[in-house]
PDB file of N, CA and C in Angstrom:
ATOM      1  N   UNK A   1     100.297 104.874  97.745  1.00  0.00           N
ATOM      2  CA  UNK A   1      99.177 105.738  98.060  1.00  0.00           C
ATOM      3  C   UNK A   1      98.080 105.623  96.993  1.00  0.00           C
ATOM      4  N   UNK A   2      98.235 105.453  95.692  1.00  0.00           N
ATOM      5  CA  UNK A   2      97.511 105.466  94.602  1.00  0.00           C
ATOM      6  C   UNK A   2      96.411 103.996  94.793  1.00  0.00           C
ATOM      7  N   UNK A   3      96.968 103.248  95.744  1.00  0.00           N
ATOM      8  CA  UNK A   3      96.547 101.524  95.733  1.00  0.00           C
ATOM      9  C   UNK A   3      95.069 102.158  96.911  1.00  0.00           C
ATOM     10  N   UNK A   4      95.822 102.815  97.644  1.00  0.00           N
ATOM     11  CA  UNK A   4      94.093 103.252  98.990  1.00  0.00           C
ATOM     12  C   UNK A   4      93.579 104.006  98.418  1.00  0.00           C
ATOM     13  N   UNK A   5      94.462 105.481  97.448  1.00  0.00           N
ATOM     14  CA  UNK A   5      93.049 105.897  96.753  1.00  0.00           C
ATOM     15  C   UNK A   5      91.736 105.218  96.137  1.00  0.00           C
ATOM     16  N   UNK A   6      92.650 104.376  95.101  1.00  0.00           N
ATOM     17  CA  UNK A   6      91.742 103.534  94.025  1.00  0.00           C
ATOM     18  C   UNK A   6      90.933 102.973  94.396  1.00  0.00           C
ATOM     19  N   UNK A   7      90.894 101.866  95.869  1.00  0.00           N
ATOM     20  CA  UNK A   7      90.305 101.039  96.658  1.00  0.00           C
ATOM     21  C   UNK A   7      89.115 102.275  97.327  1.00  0.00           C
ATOM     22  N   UNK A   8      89.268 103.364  98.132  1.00  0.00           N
ATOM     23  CA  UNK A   8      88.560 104.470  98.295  1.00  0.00           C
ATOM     24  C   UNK A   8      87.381 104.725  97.536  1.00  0.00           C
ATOM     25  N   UNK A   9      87.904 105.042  96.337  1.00  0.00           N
ATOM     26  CA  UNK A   9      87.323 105.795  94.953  1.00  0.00           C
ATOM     27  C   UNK A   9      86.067 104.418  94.585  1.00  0.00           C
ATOM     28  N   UNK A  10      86.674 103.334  94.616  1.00  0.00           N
ATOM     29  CA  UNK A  10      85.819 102.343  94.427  1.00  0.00           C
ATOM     30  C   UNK A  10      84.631 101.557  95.646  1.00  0.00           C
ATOM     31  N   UNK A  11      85.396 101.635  96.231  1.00  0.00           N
ATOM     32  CA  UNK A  11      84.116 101.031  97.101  1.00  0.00           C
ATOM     33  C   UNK A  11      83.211 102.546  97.253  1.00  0.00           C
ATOM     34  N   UNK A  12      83.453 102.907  97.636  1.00  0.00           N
ATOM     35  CA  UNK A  12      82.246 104.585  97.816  1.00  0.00           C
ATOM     36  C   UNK A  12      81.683 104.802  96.705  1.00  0.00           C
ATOM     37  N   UNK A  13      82.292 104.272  95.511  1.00  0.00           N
ATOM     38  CA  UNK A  13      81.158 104.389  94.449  1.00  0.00           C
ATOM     39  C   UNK A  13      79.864 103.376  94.153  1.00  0.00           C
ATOM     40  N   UNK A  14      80.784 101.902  94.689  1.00  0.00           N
ATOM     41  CA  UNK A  14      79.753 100.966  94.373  1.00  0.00           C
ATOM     42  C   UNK A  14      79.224 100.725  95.528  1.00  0.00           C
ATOM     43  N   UNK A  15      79.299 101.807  96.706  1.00  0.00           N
ATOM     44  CA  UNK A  15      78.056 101.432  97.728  1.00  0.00           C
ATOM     45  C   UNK A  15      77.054 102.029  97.558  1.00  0.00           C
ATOM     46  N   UNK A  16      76.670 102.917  96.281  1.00  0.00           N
ATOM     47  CA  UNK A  16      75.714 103.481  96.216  1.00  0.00           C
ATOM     48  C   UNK A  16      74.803 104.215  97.399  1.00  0.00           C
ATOM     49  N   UNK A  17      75.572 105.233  98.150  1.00  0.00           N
ATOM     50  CA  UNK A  17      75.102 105.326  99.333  1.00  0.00           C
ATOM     51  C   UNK A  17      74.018 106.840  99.108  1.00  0.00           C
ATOM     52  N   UNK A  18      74.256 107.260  98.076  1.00  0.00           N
ATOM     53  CA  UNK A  18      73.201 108.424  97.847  1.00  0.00           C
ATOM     54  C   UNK A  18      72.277 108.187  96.571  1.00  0.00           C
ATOM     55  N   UNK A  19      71.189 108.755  96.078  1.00  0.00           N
ATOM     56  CA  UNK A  19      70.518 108.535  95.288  1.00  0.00           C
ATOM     57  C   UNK A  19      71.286 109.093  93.849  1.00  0.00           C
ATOM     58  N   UNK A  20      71.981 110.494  93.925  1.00  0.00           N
ATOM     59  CA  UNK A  20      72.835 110.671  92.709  1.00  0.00           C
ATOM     60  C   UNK A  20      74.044 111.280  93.381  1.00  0.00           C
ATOM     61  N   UNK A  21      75.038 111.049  92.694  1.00  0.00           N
ATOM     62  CA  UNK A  21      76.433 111.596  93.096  1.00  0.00           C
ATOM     63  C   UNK A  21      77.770 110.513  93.694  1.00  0.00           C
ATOM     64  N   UNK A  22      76.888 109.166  93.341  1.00  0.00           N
ATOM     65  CA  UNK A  22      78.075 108.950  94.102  1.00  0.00           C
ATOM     66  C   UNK A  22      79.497 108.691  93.828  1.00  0.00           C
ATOM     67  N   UNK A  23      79.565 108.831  92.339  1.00  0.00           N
ATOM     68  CA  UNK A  23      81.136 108.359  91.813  1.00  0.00           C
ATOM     69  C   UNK A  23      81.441 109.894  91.845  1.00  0.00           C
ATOM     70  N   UNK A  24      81.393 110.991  91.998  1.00  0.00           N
ATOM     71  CA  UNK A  24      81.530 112.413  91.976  1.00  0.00           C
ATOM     72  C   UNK A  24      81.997 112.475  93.656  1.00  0.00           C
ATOM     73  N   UNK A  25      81.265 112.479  94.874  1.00  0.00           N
ATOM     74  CA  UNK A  25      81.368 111.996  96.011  1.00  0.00           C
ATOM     75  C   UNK A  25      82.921 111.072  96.344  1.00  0.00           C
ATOM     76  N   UNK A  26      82.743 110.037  95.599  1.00  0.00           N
ATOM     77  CA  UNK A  26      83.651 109.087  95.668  1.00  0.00           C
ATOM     78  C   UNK A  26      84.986 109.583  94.743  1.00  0.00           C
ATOM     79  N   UNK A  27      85.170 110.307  93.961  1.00  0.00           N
ATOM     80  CA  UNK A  27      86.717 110.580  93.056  1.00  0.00           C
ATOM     81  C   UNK A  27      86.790 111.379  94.233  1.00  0.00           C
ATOM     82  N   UNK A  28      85.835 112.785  94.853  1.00  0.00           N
ATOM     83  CA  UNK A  28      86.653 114.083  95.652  1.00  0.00           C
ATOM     84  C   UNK A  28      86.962 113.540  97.041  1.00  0.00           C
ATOM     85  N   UNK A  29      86.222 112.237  97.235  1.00  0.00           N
ATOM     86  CA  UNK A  29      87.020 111.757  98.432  1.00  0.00           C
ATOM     87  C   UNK A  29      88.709 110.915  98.415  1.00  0.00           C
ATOM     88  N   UNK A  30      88.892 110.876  97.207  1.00  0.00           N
ATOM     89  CA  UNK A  30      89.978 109.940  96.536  1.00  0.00           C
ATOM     90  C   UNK A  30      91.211 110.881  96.950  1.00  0.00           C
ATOM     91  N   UNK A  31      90.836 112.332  95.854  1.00  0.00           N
ATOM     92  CA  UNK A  31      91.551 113.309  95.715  1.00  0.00           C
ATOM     93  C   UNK A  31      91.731 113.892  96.560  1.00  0.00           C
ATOM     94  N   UNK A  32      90.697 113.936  97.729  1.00  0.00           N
ATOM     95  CA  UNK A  32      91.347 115.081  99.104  1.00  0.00           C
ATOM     96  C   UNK A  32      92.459 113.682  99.911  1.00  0.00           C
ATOM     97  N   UNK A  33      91.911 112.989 100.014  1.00  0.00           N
ATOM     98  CA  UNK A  33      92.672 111.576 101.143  1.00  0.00           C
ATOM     99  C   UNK A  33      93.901 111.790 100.190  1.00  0.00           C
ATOM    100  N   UNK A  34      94.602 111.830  98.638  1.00  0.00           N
ATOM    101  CA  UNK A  34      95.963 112.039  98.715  1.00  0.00           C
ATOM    102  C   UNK A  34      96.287 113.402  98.598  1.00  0.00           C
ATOM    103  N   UNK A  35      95.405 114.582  99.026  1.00  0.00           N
ATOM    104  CA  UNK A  35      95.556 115.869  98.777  1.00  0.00           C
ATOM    105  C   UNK A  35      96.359 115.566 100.620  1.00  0.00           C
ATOM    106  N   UNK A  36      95.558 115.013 100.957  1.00  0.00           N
ATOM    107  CA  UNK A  36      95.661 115.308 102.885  1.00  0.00           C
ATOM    108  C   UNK A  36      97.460 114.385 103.116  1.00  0.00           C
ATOM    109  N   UNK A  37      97.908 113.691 101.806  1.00  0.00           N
ATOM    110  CA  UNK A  37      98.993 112.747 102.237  1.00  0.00           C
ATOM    111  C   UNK A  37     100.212 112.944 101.462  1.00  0.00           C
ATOM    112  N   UNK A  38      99.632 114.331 101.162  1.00  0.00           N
ATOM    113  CA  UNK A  38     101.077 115.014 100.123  1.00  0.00           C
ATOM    114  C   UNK A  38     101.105 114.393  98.505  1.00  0.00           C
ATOM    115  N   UNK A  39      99.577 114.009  98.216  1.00  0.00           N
ATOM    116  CA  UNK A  39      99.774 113.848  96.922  1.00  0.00           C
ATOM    117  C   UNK A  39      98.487 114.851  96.065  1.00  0.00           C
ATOM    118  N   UNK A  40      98.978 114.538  94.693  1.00  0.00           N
ATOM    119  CA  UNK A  40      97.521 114.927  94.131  1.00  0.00           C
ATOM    120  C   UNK A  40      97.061 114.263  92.899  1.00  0.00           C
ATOM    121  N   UNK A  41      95.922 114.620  91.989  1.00  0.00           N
ATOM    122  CA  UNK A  41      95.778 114.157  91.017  1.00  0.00           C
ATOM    123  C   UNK A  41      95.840 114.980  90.245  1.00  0.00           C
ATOM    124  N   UNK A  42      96.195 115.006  88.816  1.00  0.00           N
ATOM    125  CA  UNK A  42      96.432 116.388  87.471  1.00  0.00           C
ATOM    126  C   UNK A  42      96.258 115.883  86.567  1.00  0.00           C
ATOM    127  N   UNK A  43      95.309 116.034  85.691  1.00  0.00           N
ATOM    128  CA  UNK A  43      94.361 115.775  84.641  1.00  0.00           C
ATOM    129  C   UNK A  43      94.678 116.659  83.843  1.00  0.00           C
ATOM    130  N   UNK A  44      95.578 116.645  82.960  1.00  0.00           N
ATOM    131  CA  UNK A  44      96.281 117.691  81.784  1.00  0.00           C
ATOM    132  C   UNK A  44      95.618 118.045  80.545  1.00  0.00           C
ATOM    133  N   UNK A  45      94.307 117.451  80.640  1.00  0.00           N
ATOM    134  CA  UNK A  45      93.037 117.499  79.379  1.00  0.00           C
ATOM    135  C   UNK A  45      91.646 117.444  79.837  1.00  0.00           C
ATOM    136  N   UNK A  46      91.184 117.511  79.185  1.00  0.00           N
ATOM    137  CA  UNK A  46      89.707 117.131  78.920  1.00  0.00           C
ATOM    138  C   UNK A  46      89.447 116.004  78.554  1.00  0.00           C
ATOM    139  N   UNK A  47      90.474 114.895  77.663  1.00  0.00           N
ATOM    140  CA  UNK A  47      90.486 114.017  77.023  1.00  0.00           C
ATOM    141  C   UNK A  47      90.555 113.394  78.427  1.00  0.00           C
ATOM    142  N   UNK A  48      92.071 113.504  79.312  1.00  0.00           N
ATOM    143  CA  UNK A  48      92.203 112.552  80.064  1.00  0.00           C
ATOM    144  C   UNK A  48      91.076 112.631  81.539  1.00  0.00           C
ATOM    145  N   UNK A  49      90.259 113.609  81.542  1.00  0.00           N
ATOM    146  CA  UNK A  49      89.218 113.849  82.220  1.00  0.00           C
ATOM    147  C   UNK A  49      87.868 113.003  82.318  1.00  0.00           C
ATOM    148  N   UNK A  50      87.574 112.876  80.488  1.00  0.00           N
ATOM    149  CA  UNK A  50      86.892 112.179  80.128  1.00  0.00           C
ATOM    150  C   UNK A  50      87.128 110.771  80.366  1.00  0.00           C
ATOM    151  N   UNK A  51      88.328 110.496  80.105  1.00  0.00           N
ATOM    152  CA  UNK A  51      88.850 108.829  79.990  1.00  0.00           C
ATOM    153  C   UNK A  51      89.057 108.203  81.806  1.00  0.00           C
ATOM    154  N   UNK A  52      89.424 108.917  82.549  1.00  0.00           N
ATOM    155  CA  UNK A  52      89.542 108.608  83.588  1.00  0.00           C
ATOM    156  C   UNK A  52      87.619 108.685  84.008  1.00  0.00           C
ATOM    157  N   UNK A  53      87.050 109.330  83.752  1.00  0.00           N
ATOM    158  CA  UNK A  53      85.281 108.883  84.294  1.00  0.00           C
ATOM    159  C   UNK A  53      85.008 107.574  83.661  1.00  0.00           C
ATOM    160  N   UNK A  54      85.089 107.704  82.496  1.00  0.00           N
ATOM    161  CA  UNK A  54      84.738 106.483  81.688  1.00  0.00           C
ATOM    162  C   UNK A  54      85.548 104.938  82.416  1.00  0.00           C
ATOM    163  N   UNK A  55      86.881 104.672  82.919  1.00  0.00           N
ATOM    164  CA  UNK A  55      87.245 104.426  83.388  1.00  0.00           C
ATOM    165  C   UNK A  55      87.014 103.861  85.138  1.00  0.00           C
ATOM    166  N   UNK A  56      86.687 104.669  85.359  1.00  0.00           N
ATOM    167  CA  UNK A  56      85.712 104.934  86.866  1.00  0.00           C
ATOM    168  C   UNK A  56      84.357 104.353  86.236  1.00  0.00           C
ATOM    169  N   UNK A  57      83.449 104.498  85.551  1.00  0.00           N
ATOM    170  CA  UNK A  57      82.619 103.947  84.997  1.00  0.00           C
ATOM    171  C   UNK A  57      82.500 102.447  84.891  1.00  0.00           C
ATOM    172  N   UNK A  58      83.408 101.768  84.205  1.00  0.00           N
ATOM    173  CA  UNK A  58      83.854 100.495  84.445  1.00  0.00           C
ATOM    174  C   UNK A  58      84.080  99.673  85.367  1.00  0.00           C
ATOM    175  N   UNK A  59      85.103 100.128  86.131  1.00  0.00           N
ATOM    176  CA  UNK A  59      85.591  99.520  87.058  1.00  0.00           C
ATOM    177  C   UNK A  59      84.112  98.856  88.404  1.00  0.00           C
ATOM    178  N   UNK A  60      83.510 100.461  88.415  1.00  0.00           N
ATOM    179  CA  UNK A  60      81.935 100.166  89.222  1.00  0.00           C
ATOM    180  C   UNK A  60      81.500  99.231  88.636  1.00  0.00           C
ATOM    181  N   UNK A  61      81.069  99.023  87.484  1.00  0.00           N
ATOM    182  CA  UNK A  61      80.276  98.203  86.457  1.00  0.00           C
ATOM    183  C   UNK A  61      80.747  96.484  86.493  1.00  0.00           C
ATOM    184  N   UNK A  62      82.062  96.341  87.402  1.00  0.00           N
ATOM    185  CA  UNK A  62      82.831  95.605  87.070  1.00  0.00           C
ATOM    186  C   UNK A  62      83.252  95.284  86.038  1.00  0.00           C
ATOM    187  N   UNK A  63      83.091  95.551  84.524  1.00  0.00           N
ATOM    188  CA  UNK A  63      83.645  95.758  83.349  1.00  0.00           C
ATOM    189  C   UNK A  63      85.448  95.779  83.174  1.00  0.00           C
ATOM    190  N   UNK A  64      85.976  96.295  84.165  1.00  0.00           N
ATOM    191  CA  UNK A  64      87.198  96.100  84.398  1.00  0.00           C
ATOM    192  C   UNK A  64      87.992  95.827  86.325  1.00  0.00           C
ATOM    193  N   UNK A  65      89.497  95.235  86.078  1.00  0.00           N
ATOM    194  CA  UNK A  65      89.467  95.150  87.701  1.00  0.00           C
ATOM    195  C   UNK A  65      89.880  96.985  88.283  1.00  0.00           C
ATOM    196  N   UNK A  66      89.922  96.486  89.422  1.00  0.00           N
ATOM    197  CA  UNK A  66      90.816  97.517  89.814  1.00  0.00           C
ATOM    198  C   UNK A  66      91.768  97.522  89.869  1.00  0.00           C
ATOM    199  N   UNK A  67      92.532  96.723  89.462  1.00  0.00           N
ATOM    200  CA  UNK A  67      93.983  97.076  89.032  1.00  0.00           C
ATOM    201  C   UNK A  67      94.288  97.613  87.869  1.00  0.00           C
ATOM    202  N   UNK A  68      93.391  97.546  86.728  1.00  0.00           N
ATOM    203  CA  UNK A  68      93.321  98.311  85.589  1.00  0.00           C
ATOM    204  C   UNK A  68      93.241  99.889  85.649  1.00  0.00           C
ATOM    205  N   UNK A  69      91.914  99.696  86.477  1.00  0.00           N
ATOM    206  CA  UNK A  69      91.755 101.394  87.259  1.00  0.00           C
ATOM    207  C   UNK A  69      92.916 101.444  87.596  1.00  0.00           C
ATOM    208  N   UNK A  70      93.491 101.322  88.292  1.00  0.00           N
ATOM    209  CA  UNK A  70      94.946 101.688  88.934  1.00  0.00           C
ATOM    210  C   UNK A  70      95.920 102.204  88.208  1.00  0.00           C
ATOM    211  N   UNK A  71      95.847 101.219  87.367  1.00  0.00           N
ATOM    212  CA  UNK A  71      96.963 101.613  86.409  1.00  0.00           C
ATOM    213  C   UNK A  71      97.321 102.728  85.651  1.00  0.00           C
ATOM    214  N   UNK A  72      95.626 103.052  84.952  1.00  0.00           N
ATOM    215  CA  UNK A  72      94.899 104.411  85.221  1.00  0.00           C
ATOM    216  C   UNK A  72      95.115 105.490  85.817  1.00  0.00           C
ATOM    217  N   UNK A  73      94.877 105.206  86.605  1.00  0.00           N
ATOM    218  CA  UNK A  73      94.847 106.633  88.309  1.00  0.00           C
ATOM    219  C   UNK A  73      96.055 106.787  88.318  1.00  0.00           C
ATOM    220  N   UNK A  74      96.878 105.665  88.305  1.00  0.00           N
ATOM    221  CA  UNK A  74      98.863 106.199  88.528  1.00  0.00           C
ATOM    222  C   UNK A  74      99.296 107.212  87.789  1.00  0.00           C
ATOM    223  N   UNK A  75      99.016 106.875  86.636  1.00  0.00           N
ATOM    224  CA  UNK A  75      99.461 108.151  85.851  1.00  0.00           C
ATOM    225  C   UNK A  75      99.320 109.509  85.603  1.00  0.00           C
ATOM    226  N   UNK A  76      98.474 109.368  86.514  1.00  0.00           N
ATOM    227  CA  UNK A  76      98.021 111.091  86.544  1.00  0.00           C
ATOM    228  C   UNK A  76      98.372 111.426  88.097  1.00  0.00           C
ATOM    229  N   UNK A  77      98.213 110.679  89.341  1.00  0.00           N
ATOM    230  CA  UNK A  77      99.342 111.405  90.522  1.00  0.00           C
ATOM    231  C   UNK A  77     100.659 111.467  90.688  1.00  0.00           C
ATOM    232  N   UNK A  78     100.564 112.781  91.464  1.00  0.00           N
ATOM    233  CA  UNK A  78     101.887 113.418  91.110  1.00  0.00           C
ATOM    234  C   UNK A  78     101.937 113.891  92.755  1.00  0.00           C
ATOM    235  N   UNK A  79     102.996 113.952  93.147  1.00  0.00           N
ATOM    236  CA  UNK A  79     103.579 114.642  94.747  1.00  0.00           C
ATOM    237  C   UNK A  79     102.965 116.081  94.647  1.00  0.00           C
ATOM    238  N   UNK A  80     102.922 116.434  95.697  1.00  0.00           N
ATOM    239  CA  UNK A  80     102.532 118.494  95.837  1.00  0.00           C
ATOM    240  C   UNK A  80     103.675 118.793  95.970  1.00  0.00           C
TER     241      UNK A  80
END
C-alpha cells in the first residue's frame, strides 16, 4: 500500500495542477487513499514532519528516486 501511496503523493505533486498547494494537496491525498484502505501515516515529531517535507521536496525536484521516498514514507505507516 505504501508503493500507491508514494506513486500518488508524487505524481500529484509534480503535475503542478494548482498555482500553490500542490505537494500539501498531494501528501492529504496520499494519507486519506491509505486512511480509506485501513492504513495511516504517524509522524511522532516535528523533526520527522519536517524531514518527511523536505523529503517530498526532493523526490519532486528529482533530487532523489522514489524509492528513496519510499523508504521514507514506510516508516512512518502503520495499520488503524
Amino acid at each position: 500500500m505504501g508503493v500507491l501511496a508514494c506513486r500518488l503523493i508524487v505524481a500529484l505533486s509534480r503535475a503542478h495542477a494548482f498555482i500553490q498547494g500542490n505537494k500539501r494537496n498531494a501528501w492529504l491525498s496520499g494519507v486519506m487513499f491509505l486512511n480509506i484502505n485501513g492504513y495511516d501515516i504517524v509522524l511522532p515529531s516535528i523533526e520527522a514532519n519536517q524531514f518527511i517535507g523536505e523529503e517530498m521536496t526532493k523526490v519532486i525536484r528529482r533530487e532523489v528516486t522514489e524509492a528513496v521516498f519510499l523508504t521514507h514514507l514506510d516508516r512512518f505507516i502503520v495499520t488503524l
